[in-house]
Protein backbone atom coordinates (compact mmCIF):
# COMPACT_ATOMS: atom_id res chain seq x y z
CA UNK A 1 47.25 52.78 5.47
CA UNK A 2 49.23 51.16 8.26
CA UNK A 3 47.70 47.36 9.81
CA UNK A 4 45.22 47.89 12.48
CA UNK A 5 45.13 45.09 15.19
CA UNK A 6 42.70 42.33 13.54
CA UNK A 7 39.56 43.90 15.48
CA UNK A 8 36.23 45.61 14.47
CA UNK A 9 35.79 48.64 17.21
CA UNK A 10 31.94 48.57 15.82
CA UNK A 11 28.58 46.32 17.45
CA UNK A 12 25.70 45.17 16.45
CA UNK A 13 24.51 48.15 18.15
CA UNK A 14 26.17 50.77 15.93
CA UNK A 15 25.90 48.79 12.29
CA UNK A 16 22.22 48.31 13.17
CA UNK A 17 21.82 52.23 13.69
CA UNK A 18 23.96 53.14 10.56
CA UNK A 19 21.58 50.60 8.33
CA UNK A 20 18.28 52.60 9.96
CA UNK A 21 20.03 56.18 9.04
CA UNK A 22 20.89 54.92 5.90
CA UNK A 23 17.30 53.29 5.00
CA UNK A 24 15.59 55.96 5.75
CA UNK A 25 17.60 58.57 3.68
CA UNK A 26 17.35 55.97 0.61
CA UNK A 27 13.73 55.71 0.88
CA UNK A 28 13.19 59.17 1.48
CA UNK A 29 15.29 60.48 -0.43
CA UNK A 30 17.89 58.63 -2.59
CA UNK A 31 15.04 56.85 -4.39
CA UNK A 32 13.55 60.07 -5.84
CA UNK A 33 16.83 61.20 -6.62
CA UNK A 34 17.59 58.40 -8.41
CA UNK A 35 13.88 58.12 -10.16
CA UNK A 36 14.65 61.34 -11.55
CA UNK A 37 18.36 60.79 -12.75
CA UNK A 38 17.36 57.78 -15.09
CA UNK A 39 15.08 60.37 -16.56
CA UNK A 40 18.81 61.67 -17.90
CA UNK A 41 19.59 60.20 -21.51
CA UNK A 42 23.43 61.10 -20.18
CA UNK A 43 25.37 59.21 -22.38
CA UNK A 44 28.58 58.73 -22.54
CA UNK A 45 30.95 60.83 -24.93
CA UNK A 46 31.48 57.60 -26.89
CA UNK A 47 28.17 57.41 -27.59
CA UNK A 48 27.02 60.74 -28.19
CA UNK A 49 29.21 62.60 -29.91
CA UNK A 50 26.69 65.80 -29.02
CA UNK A 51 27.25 65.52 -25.39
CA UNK A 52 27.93 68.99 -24.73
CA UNK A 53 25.09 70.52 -26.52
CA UNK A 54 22.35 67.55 -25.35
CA UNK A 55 23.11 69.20 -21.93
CA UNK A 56 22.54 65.51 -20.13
CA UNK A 57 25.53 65.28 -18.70
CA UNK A 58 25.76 68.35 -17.55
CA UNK A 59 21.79 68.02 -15.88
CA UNK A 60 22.78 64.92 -14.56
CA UNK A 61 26.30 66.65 -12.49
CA UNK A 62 24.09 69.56 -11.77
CA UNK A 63 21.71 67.47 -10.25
CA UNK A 64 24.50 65.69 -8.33
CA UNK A 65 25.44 68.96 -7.07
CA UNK A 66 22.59 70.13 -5.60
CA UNK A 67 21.74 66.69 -3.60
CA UNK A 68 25.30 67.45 -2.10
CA UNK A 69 24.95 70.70 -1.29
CA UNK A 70 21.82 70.45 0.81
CA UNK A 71 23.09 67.81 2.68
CA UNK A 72 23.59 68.06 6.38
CA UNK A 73 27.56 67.76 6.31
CA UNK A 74 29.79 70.66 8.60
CA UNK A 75 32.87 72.50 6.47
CA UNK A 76 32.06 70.49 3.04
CA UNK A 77 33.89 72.28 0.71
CA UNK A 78 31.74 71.45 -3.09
CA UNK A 79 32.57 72.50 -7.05
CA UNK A 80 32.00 71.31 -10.15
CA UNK A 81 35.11 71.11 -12.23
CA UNK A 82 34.96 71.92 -16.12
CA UNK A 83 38.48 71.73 -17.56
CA UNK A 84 38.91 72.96 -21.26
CA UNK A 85 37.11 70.54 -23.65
CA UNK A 86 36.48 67.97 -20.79
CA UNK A 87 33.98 66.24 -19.37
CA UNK A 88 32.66 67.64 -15.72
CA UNK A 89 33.65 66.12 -12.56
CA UNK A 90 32.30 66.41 -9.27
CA UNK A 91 33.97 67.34 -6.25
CA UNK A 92 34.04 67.96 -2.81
CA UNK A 93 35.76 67.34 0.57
CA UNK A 94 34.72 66.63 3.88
CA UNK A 95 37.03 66.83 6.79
CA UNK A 96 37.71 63.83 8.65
CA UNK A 97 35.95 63.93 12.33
CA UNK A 98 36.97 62.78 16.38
CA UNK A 99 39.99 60.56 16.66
CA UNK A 100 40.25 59.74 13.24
CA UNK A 101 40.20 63.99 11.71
CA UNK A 102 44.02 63.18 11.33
CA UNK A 103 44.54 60.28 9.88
CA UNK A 104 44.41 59.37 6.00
CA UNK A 105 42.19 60.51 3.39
CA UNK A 106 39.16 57.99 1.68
CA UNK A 107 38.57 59.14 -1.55
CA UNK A 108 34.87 57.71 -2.95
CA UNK A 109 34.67 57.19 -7.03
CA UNK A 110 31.64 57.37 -8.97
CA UNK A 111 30.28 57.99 -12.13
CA UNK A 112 27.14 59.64 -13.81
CA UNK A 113 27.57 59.33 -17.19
CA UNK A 114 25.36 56.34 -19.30
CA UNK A 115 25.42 53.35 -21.34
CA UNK A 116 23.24 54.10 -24.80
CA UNK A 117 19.47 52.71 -24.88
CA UNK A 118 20.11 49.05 -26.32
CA UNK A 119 17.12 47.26 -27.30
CA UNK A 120 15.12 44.44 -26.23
CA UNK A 121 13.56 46.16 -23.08
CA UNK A 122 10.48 44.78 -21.68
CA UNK A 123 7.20 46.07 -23.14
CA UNK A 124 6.83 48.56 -20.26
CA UNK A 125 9.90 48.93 -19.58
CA UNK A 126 12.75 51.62 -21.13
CA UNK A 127 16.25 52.84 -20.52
CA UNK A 128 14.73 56.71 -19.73
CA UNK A 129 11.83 55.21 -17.99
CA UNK A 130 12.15 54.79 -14.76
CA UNK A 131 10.09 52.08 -12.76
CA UNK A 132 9.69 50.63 -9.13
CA UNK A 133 9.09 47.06 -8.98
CA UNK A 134 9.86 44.59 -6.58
CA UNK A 135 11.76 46.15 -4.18
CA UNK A 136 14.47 46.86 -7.70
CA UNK A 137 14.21 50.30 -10.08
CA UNK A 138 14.21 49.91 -13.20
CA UNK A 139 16.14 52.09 -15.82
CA UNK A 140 19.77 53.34 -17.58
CA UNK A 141 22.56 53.98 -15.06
CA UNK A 142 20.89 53.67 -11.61
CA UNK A 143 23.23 50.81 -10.55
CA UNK A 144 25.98 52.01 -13.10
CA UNK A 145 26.58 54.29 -11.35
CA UNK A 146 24.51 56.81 -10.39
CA UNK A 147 23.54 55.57 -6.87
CA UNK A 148 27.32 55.93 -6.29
CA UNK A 149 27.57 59.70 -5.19
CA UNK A 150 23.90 59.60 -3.44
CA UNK A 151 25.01 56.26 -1.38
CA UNK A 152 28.37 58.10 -0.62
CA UNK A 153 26.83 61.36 1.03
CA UNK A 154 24.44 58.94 3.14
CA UNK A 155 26.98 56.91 4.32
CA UNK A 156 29.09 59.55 5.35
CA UNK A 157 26.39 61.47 7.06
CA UNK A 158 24.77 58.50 8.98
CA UNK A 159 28.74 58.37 10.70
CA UNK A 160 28.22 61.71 11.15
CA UNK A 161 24.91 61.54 13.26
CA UNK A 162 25.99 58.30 15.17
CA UNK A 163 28.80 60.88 16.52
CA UNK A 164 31.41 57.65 15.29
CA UNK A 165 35.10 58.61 13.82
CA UNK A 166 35.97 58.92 10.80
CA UNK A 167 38.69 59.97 8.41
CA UNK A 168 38.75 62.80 5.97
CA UNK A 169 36.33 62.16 2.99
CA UNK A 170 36.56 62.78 -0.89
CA UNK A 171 34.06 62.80 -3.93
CA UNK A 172 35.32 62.22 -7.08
CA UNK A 173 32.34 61.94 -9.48
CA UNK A 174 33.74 61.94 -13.20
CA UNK A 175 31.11 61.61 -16.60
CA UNK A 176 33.47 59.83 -18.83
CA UNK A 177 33.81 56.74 -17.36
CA UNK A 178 31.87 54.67 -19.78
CA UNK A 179 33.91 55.87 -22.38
CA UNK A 180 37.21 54.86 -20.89
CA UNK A 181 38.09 57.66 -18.77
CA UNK A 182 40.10 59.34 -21.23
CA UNK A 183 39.16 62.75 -19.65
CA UNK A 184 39.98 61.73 -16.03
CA UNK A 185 43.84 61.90 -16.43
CA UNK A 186 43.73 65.71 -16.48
CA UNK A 187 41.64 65.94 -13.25
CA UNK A 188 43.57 63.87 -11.22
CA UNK A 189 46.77 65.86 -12.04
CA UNK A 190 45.02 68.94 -11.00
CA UNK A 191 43.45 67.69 -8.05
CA UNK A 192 46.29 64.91 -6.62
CA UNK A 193 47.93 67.67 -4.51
CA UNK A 194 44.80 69.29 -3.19
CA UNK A 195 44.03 65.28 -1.87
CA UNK A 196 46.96 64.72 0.46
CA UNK A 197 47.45 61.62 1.74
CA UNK A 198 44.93 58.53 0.42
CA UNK A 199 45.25 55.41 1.94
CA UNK A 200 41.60 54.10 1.02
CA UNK A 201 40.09 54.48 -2.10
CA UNK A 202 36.61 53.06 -2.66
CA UNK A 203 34.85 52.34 -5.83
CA UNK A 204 31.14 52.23 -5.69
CA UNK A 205 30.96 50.23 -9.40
CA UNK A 206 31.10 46.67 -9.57
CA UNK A 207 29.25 43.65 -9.50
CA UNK A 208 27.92 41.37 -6.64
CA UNK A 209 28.14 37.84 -7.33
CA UNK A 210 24.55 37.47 -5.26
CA UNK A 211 22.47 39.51 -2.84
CA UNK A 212 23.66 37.76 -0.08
CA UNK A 213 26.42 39.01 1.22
CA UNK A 214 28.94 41.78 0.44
CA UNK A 215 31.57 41.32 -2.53
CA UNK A 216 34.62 43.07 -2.92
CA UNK A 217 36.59 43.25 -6.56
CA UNK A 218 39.86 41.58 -6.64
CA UNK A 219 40.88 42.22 -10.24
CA UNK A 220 38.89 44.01 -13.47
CA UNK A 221 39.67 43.02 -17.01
CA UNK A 222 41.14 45.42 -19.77
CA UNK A 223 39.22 46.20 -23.08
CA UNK A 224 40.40 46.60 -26.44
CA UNK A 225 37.30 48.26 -28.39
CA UNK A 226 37.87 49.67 -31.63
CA UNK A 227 35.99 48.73 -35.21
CA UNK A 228 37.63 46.81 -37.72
CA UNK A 229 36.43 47.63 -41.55
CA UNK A 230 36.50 44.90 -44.38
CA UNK A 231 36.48 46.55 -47.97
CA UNK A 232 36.81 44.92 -51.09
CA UNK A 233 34.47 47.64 -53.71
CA UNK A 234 33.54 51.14 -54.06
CA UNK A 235 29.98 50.15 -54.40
CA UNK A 236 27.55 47.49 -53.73
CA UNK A 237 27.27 45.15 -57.20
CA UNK A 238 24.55 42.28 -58.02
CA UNK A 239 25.71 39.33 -55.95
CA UNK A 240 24.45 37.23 -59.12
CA UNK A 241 26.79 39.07 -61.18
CA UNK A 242 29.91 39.22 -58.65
CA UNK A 243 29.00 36.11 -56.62
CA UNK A 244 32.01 33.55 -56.80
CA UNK A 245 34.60 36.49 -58.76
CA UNK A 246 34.24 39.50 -55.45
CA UNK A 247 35.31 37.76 -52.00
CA UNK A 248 31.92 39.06 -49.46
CA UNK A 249 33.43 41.35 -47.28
CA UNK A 250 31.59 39.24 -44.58
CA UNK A 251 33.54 36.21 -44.86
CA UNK A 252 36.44 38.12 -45.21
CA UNK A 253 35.87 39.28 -41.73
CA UNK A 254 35.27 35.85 -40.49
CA UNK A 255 38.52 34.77 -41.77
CA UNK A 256 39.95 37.91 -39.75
CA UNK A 257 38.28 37.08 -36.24
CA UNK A 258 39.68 33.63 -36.61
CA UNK A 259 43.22 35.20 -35.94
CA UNK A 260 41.88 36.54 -32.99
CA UNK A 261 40.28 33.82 -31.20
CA UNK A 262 38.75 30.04 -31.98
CA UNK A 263 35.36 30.22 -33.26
CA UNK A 264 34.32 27.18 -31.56
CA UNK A 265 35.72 27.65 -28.05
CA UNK A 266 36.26 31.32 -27.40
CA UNK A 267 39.63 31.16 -26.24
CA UNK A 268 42.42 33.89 -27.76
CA UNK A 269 44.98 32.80 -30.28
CA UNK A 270 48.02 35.17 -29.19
CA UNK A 271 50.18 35.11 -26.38
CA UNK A 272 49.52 39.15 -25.83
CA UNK A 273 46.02 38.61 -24.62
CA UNK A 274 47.09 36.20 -22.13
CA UNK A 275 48.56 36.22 -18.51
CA UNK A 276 49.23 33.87 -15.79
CA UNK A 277 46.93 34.04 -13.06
CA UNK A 278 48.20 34.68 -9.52
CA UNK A 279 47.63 31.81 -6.90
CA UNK A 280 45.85 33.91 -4.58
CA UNK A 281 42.92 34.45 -7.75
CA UNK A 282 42.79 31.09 -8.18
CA UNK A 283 41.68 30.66 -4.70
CA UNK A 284 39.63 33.18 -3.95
CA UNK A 285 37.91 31.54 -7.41
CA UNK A 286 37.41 28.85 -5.60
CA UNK A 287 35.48 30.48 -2.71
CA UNK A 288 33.31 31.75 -5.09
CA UNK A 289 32.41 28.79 -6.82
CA UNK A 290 31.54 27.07 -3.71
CA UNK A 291 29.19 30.11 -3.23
CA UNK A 292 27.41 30.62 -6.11
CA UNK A 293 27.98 26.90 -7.39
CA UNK A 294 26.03 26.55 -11.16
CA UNK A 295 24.57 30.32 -10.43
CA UNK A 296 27.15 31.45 -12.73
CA UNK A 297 25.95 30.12 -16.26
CA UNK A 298 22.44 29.47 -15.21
CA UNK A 299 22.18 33.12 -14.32
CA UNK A 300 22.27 33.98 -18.32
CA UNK A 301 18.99 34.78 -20.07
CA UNK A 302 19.44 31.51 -22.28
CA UNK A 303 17.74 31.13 -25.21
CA UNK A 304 17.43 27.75 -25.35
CA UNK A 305 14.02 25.84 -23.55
CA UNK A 306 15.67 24.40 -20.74
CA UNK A 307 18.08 27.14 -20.47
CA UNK A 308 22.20 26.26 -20.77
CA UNK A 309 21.42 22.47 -18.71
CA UNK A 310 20.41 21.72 -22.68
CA UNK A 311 23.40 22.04 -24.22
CA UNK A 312 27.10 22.24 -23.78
CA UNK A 313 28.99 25.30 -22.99
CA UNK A 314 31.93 26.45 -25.20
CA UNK A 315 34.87 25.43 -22.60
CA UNK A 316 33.34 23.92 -19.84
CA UNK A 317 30.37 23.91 -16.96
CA UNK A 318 33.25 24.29 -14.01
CA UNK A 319 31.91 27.12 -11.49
CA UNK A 320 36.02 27.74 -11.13
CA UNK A 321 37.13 27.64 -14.80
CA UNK A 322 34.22 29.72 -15.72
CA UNK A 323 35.19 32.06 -12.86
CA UNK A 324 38.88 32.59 -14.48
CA UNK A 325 36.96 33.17 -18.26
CA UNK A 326 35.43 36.01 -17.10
CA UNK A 327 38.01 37.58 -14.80
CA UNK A 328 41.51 36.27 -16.12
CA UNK A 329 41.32 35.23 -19.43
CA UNK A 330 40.52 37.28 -22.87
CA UNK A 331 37.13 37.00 -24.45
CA UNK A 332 35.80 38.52 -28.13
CA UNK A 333 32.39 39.99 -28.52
CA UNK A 334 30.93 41.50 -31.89
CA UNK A 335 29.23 44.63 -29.89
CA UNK A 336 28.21 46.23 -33.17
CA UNK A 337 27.90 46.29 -36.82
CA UNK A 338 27.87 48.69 -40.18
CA UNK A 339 26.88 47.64 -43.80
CA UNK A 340 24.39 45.42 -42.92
CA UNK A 341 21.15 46.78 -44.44
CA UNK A 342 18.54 45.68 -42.06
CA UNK A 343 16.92 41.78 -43.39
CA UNK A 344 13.48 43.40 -44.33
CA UNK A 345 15.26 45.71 -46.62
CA UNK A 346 18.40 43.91 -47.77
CA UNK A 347 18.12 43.02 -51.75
CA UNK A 348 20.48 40.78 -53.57
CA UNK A 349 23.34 42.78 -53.55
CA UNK A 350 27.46 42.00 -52.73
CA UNK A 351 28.12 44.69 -50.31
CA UNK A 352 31.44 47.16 -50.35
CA UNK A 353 31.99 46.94 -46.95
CA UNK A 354 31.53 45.34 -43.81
CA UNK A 355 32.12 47.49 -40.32
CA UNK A 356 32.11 45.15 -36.80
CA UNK A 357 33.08 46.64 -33.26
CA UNK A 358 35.18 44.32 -31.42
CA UNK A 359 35.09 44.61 -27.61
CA UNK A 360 38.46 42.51 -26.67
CA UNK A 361 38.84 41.56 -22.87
CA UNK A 362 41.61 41.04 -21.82
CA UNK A 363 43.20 39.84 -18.51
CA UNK A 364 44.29 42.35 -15.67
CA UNK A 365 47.62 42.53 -15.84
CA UNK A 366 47.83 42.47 -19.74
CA UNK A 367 49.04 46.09 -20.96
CA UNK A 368 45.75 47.96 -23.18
CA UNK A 369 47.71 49.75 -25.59
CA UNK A 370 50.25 46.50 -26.47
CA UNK A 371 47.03 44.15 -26.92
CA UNK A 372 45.00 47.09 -29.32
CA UNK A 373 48.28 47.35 -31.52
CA UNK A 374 48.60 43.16 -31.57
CA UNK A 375 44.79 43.08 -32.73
CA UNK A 376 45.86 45.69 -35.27
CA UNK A 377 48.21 43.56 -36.30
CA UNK A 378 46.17 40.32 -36.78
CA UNK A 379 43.97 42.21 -38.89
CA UNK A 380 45.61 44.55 -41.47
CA UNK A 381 48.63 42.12 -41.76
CA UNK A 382 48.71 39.66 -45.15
CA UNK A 383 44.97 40.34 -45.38
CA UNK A 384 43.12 37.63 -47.70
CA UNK A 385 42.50 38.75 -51.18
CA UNK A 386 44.03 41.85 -50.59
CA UNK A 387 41.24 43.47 -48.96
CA UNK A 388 41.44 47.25 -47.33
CA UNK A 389 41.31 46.27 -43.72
CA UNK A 390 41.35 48.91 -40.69
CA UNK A 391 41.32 48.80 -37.11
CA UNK A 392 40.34 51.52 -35.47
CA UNK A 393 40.28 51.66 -31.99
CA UNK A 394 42.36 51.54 -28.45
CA UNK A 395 42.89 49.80 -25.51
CA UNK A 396 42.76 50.13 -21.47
CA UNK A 397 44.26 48.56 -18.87
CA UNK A 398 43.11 46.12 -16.38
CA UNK A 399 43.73 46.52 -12.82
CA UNK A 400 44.99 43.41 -10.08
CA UNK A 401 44.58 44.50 -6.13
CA UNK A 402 46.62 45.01 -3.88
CA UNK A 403 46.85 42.60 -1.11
CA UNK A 404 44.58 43.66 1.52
CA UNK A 405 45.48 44.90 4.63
CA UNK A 406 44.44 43.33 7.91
CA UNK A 407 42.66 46.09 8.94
CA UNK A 408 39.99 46.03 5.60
CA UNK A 409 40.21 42.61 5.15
CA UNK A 410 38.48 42.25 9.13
CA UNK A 411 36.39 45.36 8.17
CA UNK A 412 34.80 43.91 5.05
CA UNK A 413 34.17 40.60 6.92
CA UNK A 414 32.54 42.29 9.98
CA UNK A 415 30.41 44.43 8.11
CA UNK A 416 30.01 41.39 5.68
CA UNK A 417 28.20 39.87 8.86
CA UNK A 418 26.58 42.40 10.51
CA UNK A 419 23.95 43.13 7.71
CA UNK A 420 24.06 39.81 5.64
CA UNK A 421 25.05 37.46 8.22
CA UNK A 422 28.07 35.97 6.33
CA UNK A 423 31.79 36.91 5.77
CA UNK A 424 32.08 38.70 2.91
CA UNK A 425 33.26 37.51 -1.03
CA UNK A 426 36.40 38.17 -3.25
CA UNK A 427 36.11 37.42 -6.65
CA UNK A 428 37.40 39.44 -9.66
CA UNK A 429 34.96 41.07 -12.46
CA UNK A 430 35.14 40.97 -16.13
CA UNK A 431 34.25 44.19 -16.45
CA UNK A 432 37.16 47.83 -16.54
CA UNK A 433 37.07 50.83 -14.63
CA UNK A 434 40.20 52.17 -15.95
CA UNK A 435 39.99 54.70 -13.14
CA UNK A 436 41.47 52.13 -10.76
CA UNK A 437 44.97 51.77 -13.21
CA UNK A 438 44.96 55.44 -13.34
CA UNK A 439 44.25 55.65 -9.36
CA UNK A 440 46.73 52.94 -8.29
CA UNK A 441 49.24 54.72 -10.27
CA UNK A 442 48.71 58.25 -8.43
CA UNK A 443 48.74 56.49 -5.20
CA UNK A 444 50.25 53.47 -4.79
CA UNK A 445 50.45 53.07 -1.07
CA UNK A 446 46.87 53.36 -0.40
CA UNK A 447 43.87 50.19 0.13
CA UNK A 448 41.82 49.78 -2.71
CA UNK A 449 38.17 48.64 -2.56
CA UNK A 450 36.13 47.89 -5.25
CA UNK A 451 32.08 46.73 -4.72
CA UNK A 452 28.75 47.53 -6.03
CA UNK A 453 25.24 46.47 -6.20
CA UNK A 454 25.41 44.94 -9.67
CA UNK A 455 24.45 40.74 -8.76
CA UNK A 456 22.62 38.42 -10.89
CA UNK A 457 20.54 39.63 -13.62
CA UNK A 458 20.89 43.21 -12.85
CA UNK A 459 22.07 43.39 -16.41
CA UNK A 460 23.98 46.81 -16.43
CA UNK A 461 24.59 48.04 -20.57
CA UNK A 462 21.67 46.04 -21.07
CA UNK A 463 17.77 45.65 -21.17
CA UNK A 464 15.79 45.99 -18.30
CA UNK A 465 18.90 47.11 -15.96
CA UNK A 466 18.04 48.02 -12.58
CA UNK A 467 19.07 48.39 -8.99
CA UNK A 468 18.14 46.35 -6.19
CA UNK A 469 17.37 48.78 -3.51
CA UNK A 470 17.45 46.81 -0.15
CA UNK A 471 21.19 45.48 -1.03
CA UNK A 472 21.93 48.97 -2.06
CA UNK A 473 21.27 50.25 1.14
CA UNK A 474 23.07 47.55 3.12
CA UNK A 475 26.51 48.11 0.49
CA UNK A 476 26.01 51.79 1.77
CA UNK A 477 25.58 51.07 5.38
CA UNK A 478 28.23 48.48 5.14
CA UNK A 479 30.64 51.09 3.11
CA UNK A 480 29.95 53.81 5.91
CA UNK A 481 31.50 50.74 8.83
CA UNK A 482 34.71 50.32 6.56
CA UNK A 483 34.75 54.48 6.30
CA UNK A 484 34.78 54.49 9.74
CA UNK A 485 37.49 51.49 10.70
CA UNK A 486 40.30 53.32 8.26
């Protein structure tokens, strides 16, 4: 979009308004919506290979679809969208309204598929159970990222009722995203021509770095995830009788990760996982450590008695290098693991095989498919003993903003203020939405803003997720101001 004079045409008048619309369609309504939708066991293709015949995801879009379609919006044109073999998407388009029914498009991203159950919930808590509790609702996929097309609508139809300006509006609302997106490609060659002209895309699907203000996502990690399998036998054998003649496919694993990164501090080995950070990241860094200060290791569900203050941290307890580990530089985690009879039934026995699922992040602007083949290569190359080693597995891109125009950058401050009373944050996320890569690639002219209503121990993929409703409601009031200033 082109730069707007470095002016806010909205009050304290009209935000407060758009908050009440918006509050009272989120209590009323959202809420229950959303109650009902963690109900949905909708996981993710990569996680249920069954998708299709569980129905979930397709309950969960239907469900979508109806909310939308009984929504008080003139000439919204609504489908569902099933191509051949794919996931659903969601869809619909809203034209634009007063001085503004000309201009640009905004095109809204969310998602409805799920992460699977994990364990470790709280004794009354579970992923399919949903449950209201201080002001936050508890349950799978609420804040990731179900509220997304619910908080979309409301924002979009408070504008509406405030009689305020506002561009043309569309829903894209995919199921695959927690898989990687691999189904989205096809939809957004089908529907790029039927969506003009974007100049603002905004991602409901991120992380807030507190509840205090309003954060918008400067950069998102890549992920390599695959599973990498060790085998040395056919078949298990007495560990007395092979012990010290068959290397343990366990420690021939070990020997393998070491390639990849340094078991003692964390940090990658090879030159492909790494990239230089950009000035203006390390900056904006900075303003978020001054903001959230020790918040961001002390925010961790440590283990230890006095929590992380006890001991020392792998690289360091810097609030700006520990900003830059989780948004800039690679990290491995073992997400997973097959072979491993479980302790209460595991007898004396040197297994065949050892299975671990690697989840590689790696920094924005480090290509996906280079960085899987380079941790294929560490692995299966000169393997010790001359074990059968595989990697299965692929890789996504990060995604690095754009700069920001004048125009949002003003917007997201204003509307920053008017419902938190501070200027809003920038600070990248570890996490990927490969649907960004894929979106700044279709349209590379337009604004791109990423936020969400995932702060401090909201724990999405994890136990005891949940959403915290009031800052929900001001991200959506706050998302309807910067609608309404493209």
């Amino acid at each position: 979009m082109t730069a707007r004079p470095d002016t806010f045409p909205f009050n304290s008048d009209d935000s407060a308004k758009l908050l009440a619309r918006v509050s009272k369609q989120w209590d009323a309504d959202i809420v229950p919506q959303l109650i009902e939708y963690v109900r949905l066991p909708a996981k993710s293709p990569s996680f249920d290979a069954e998708w299709k015949r569980a129905g979930q995801i397709q309950r969960a879009i239907e469900q979508a679809q109806k909310f939308v379609a009984a929504q008080p919006v003139k000439n919204m044109s609504l489908e569902v969208i099933t191509l051949e073999a794919r996931t659903p998407v969601l869809f619909f388009d809203i034209p634009g309204t007063g001085t503004k029914a000309n201009g640009k498009t905004v095109l809204l991203y969310g998602h409805l598929d799920k992460q699977p159950e994990m364990e470790g919930w709280r004794e009354d808590l579970g992923p399919w159970t949903p449950l209201v509790e201080d002001g936050k609702l508890y349950g799978r996929g609420s804040a990731d990222d179900g509220y997304a097309v619910f908080a979309s609508l409301a924002a979009v139809i408070a504008l509406d009722a405030e009689n305020i300006s506002r561009p043309r509006v569309l829903g894209l609302i995919e199921t695959c995203e927690e898989s990687g997106s691999f189904d989205l490609p096809p939809y957004l060659d089908a529907l790029a021509p039927r969506m003009g002209d974007v100049g603002l895309v905004v991602a409901l699907d991120s992380g807030a770095g507190n509840y205090d203000q309003l954060w918008a996502t400067t950069s998102l990690r890549g992920l390599v995830n695959g599973t990498m399998t060790v085998r040395m036998l056919t078949e298990g054998v007495h560990s007395g009788d092979a012990g010290g003649v068959v290397p343990s496919t366990f420690r021939v694993a070990r020997q393998l990760l070491d390639r990849i990164d340094d078991s003692m501090t964390g940090m990658t080995h090879s030159p492909v996982f790494a990239a230089p950070i950009p000035d203006e990241r390390h900056a904006q860094a900075k303003q978020a450590a001054t903001i959230l200060g020790d918040s961001i290791w002390k925010r961790f569900p440590w283990q230890s008695c006095g929590g992380a203050h006890e001991f020392t941290l792998p690289t360091s307890k810097d609030p700006v290098d520990l900003i830059l580990n989780r948004t800039w530089r690679a990290s491995l985690s073992i997400v997973g693991a097959d072979g491993l009879p479980p302790t209460h039934a595991a007898g004396n026995v040197l297994r065949p095989y050892t299975a671990l699922k690697l989840s590689l992040r790696i920094p924005p602007t480090v290509d996906g498919a280079e960085a899987a083949a380079e941790v294929k290569r560490l692995v299966e190359q000169d393997t010790p003993y001359s074990a059968h080693v595989m990697f299965e597995g692929g890789g996504s891109s990060g995604w690095n903003a754009p700069a920001f125009a004048p125009w949002l950058t003003v917007a997201l401050d204003a509307a920053s203020m008017h419902y938190f009373g501070k200027p809003a944050a920038y600070m990248g996320e570890g996490g990927t939405i490969p649907f960004m890569g894929m979106l700044g690639a279709k349209f590379p002219n337009a604004q791109m803003l990423v936020t969400g209503v995932l702060g401090p121990k909201s724990n999405a993929h994890g136990p005891n997720e949940f959403l915290h409703i009031e800052y929900a409601k001001k991200v959506t009031a706050a998302t309807a101001l910067v609608i309404a200033a493209a």
